[in-house]
Protein backbone atom coordinates (compact mmCIF):
# COMPACT_ATOMS: atom_id res chain seq x y z
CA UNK A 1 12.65 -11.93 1.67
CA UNK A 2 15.24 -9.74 2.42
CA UNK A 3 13.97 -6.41 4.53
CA UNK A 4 15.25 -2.80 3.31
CA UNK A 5 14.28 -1.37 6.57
CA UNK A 6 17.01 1.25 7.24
CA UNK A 7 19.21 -0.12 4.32
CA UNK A 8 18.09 0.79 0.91
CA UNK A 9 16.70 4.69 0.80
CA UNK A 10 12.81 4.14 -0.47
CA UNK A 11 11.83 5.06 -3.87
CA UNK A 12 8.60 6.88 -5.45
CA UNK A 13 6.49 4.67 -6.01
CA UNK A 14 7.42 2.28 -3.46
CA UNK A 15 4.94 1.30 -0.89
CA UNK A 16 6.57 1.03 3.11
CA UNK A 17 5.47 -0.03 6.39
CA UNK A 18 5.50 3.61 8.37
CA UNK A 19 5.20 4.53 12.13
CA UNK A 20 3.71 7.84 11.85
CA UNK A 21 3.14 8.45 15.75
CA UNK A 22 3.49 11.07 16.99
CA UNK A 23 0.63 12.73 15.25
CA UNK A 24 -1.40 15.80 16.16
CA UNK A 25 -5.56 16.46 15.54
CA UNK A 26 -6.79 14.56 12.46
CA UNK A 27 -3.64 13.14 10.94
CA UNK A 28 -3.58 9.76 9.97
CA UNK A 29 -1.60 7.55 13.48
CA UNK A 30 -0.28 4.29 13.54
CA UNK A 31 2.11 1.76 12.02
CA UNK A 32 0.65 1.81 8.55
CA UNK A 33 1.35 0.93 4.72
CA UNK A 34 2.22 4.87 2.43
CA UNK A 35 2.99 5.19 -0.66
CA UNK A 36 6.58 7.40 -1.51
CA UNK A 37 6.23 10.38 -3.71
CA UNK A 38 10.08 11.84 -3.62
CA UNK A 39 12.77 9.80 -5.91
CA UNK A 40 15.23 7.84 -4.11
CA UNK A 41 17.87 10.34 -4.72
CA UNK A 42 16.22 12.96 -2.44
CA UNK A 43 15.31 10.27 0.15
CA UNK A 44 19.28 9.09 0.18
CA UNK A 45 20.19 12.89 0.74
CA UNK A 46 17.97 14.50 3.26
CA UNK A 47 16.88 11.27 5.07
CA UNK A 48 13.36 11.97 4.35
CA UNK A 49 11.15 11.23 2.30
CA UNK A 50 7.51 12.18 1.40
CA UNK A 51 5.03 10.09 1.84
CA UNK A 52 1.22 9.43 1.36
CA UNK A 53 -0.42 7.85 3.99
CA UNK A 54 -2.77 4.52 3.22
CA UNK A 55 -5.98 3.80 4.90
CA UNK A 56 -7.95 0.17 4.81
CA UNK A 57 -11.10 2.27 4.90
CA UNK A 58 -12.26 3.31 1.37
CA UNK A 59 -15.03 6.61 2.07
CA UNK A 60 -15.18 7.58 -1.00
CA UNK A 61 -13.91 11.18 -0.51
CA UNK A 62 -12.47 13.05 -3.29
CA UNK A 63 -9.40 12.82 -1.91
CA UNK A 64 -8.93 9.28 -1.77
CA UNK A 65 -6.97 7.39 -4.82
CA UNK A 66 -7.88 3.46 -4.54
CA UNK A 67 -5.17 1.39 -4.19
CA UNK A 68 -4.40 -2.21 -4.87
CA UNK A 69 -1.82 -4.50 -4.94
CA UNK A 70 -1.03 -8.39 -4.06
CA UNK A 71 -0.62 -7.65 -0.57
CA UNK A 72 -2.19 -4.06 0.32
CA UNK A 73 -5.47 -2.85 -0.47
CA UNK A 74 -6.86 0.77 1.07
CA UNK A 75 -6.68 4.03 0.03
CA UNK A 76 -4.39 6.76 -0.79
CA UNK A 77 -5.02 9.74 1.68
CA UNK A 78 -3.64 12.20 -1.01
CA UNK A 79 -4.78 15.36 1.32
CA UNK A 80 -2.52 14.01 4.03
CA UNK A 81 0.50 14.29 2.05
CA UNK A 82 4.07 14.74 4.38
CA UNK A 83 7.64 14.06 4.72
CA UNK A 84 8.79 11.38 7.30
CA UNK A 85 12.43 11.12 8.44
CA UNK A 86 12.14 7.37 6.56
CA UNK A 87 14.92 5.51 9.07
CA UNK A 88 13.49 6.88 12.68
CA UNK A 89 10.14 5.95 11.69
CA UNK A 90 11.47 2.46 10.40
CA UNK A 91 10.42 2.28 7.00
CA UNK A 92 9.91 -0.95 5.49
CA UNK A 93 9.36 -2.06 1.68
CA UNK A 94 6.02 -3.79 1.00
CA UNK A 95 4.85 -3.93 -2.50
CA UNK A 96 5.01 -1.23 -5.49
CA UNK A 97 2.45 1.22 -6.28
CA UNK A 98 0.33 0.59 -9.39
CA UNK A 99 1.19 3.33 -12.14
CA UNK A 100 -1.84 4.56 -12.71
CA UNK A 101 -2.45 5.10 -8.92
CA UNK A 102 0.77 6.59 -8.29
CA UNK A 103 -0.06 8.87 -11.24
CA UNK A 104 -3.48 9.98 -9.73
CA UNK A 105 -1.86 10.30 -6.25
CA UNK A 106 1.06 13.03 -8.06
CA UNK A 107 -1.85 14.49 -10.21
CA UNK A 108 -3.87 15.59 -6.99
CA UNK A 109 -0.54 16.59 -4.97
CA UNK A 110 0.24 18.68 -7.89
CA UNK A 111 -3.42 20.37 -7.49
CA UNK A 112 -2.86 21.07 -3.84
CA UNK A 113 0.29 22.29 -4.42
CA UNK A 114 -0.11 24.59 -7.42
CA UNK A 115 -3.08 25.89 -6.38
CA UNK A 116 -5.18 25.06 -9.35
């Protein structure tokens, strides 16, 4: 399997391998699986890309958005929503969101967001 770290921009949708240290108070640390909400256009422009952060821990928290695939199972953290420069944090590809999860995960970042 060929690895897109630092090669191939990511694309929404796309789950990655992300270091997210440094971190500050209760935002989610580690190396850890997220889920990319910005198209691969943006990501190839600015270098960043945004990102929802995956947890193995399901809580059960409204804010939460189940996800599995073939090799990750967790869920989406959709209140921790934030961009990540996607090469200096070494992005790598893992799997591909389900559709229906990536659609819930947009939904509720579109609720944050609009304020509705």
């Amino acid at each position: 399997m060929v690895s897109r770290v630092k090669t191939i921009p990511p694309d929404r949708g796309d789950i990655m391998w992300i270091t997210l240290d440094p971190t500050r108070g209760h935002e989610q640390a580690g190396r850890r699986p997220a889920v990319v909400l910005s198209k691969r256009e943006f990501n190839r422009a600015c270098g960043i890309a945004l990102i929802i952060p995956i947890t193995s821990k399901h809580k059960g928290y409204s804010n939460e958005v189940p996800i599995a695939t073939k090799k990750i199972k967790g869920s989406a953290l959709t209140s921790h929503l934030r961009a990540i420069d996607w090469k200096s944090r070494h992005a790598e590809f893992i799997d591909t969101c389900p559709r229906e999860a990536l659609r819930e995960i947009q939904d509720m970042c579109a609720v944050y967001i609009s304020g509705e």
